[in-house]
Each structure stands twice: as C-alpha cells, then as structure tokens.
C-alpha atoms as a PDB file:
ATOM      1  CA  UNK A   1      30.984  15.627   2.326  1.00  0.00           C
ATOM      2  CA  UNK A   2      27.870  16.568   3.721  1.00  0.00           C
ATOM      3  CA  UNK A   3      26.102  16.435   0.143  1.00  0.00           C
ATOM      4  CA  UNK A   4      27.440  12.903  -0.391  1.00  0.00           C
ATOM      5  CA  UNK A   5      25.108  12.333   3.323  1.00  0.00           C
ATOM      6  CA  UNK A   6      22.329  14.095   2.059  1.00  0.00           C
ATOM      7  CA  UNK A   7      22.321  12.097  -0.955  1.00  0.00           C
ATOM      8  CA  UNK A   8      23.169   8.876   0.529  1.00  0.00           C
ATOM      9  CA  UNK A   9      20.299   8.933   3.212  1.00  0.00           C
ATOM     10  CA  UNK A  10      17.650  10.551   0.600  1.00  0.00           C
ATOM     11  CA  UNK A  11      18.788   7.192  -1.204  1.00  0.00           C
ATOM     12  CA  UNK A  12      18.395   4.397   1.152  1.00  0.00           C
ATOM     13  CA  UNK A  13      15.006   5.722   2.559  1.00  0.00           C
ATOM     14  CA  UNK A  14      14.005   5.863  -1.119  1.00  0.00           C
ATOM     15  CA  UNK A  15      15.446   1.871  -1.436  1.00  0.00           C
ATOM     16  CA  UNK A  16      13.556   1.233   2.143  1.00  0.00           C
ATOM     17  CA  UNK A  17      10.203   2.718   0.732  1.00  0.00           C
ATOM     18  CA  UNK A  18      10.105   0.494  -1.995  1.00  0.00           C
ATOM     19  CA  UNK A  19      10.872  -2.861  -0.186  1.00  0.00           C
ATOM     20  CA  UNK A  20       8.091  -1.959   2.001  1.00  0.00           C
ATOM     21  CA  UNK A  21       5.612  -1.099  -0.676  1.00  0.00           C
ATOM     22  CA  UNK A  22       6.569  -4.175  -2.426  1.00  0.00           C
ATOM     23  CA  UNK A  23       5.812  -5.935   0.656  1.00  0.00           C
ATOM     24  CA  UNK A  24       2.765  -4.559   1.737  1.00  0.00           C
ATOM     25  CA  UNK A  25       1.489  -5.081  -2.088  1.00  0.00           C
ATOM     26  CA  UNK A  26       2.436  -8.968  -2.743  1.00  0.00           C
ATOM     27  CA  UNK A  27       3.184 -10.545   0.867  1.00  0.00           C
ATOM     28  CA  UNK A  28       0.301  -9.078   3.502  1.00  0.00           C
ATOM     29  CA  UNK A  29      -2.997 -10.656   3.481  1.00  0.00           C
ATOM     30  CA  UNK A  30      -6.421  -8.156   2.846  1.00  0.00           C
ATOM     31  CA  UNK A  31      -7.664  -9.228   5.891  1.00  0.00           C
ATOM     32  CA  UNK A  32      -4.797  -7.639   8.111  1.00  0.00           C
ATOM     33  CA  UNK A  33      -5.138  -5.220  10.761  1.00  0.00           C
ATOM     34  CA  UNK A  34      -3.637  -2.591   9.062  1.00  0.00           C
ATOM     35  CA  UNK A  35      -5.989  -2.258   6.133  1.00  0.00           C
ATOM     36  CA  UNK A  36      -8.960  -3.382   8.815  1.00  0.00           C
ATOM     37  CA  UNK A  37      -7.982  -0.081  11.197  1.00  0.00           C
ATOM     38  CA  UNK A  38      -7.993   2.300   7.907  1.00  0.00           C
ATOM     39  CA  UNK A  39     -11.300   1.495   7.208  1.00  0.00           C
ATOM     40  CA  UNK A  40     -12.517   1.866  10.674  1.00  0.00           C
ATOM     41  CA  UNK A  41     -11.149   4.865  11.246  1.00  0.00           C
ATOM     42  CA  UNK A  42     -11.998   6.127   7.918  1.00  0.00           C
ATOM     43  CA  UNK A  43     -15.869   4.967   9.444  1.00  0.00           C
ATOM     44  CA  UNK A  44     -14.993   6.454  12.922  1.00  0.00           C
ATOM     45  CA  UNK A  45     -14.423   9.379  11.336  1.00  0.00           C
ATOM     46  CA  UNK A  46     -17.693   9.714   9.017  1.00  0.00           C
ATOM     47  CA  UNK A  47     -19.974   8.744  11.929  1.00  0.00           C
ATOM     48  CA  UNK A  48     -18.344  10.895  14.772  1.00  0.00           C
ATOM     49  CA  UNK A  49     -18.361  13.751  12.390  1.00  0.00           C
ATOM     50  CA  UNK A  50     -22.186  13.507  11.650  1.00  0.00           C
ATOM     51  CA  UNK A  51     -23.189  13.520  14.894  1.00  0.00           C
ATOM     52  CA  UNK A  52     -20.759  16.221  16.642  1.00  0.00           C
ATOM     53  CA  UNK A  53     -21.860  18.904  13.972  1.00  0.00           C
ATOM     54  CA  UNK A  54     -25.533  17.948  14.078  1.00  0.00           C
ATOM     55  CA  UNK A  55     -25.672  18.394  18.074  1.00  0.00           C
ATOM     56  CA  UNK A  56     -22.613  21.111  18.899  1.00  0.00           C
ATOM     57  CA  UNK A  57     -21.944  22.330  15.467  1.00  0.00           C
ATOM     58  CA  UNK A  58     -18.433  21.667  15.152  1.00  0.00           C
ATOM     59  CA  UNK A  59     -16.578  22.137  12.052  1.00  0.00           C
ATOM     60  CA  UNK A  60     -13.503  19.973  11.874  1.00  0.00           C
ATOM     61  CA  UNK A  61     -12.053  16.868  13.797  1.00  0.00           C
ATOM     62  CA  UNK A  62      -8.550  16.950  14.746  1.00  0.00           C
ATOM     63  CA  UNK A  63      -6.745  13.235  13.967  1.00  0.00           C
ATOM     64  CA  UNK A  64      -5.021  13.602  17.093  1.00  0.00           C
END
C-alpha cells in the first residue's frame, strides 16, 4: 500500500512539472516578472558581491 503512495505521488508531481514547464515555455510572455527578477537578482548578486569583498573581504553571499 504504501509503495502504490509513493509511486502515485512521485507520479503526479512528475505530470504537474511538466504542465508547468510546458506552460512557462509556450504561454508566458519574455517580458514577465519572473524572468525580469532572475536577471536582477542574478545582477544584484554580481554587483553586491564586488563591492562587499573589495571593502570587508567577504567570501560568499548567503541567498537568504
């Protein structure tokens, strides 16, 4: 019983996964926020980095 769970849950957040992919790939615009707020954080992350090691020498950035 509990395999036939297992199985059965692995499966429909493997069907979910796909309808969103599919989604995300034909039906969102490239101009929406979520591709906008990867690339600014993917910025945020460049800049903020350059300047915290050049003036207190860290070493890493936590994403939190």
């Amino acid at each position: 019983m509990l395999l036939v769970l297992v199985c059965t849950h692995v499966m429909l957040n493997l069907f979910i996964l796909v309808i969103i992919q599919q989604f995300e790939k034909y039906y969102l615009p490239q101009d929406n926020m979520i591709t906008k707020f990867k690339i600014d954080q993917g910025r945020f992350m460049d800049v903020w980095a350059e300047f915290t090691m050049n003036k207190y020498n860290c070493k890493k950035i936590k994403e939190n």
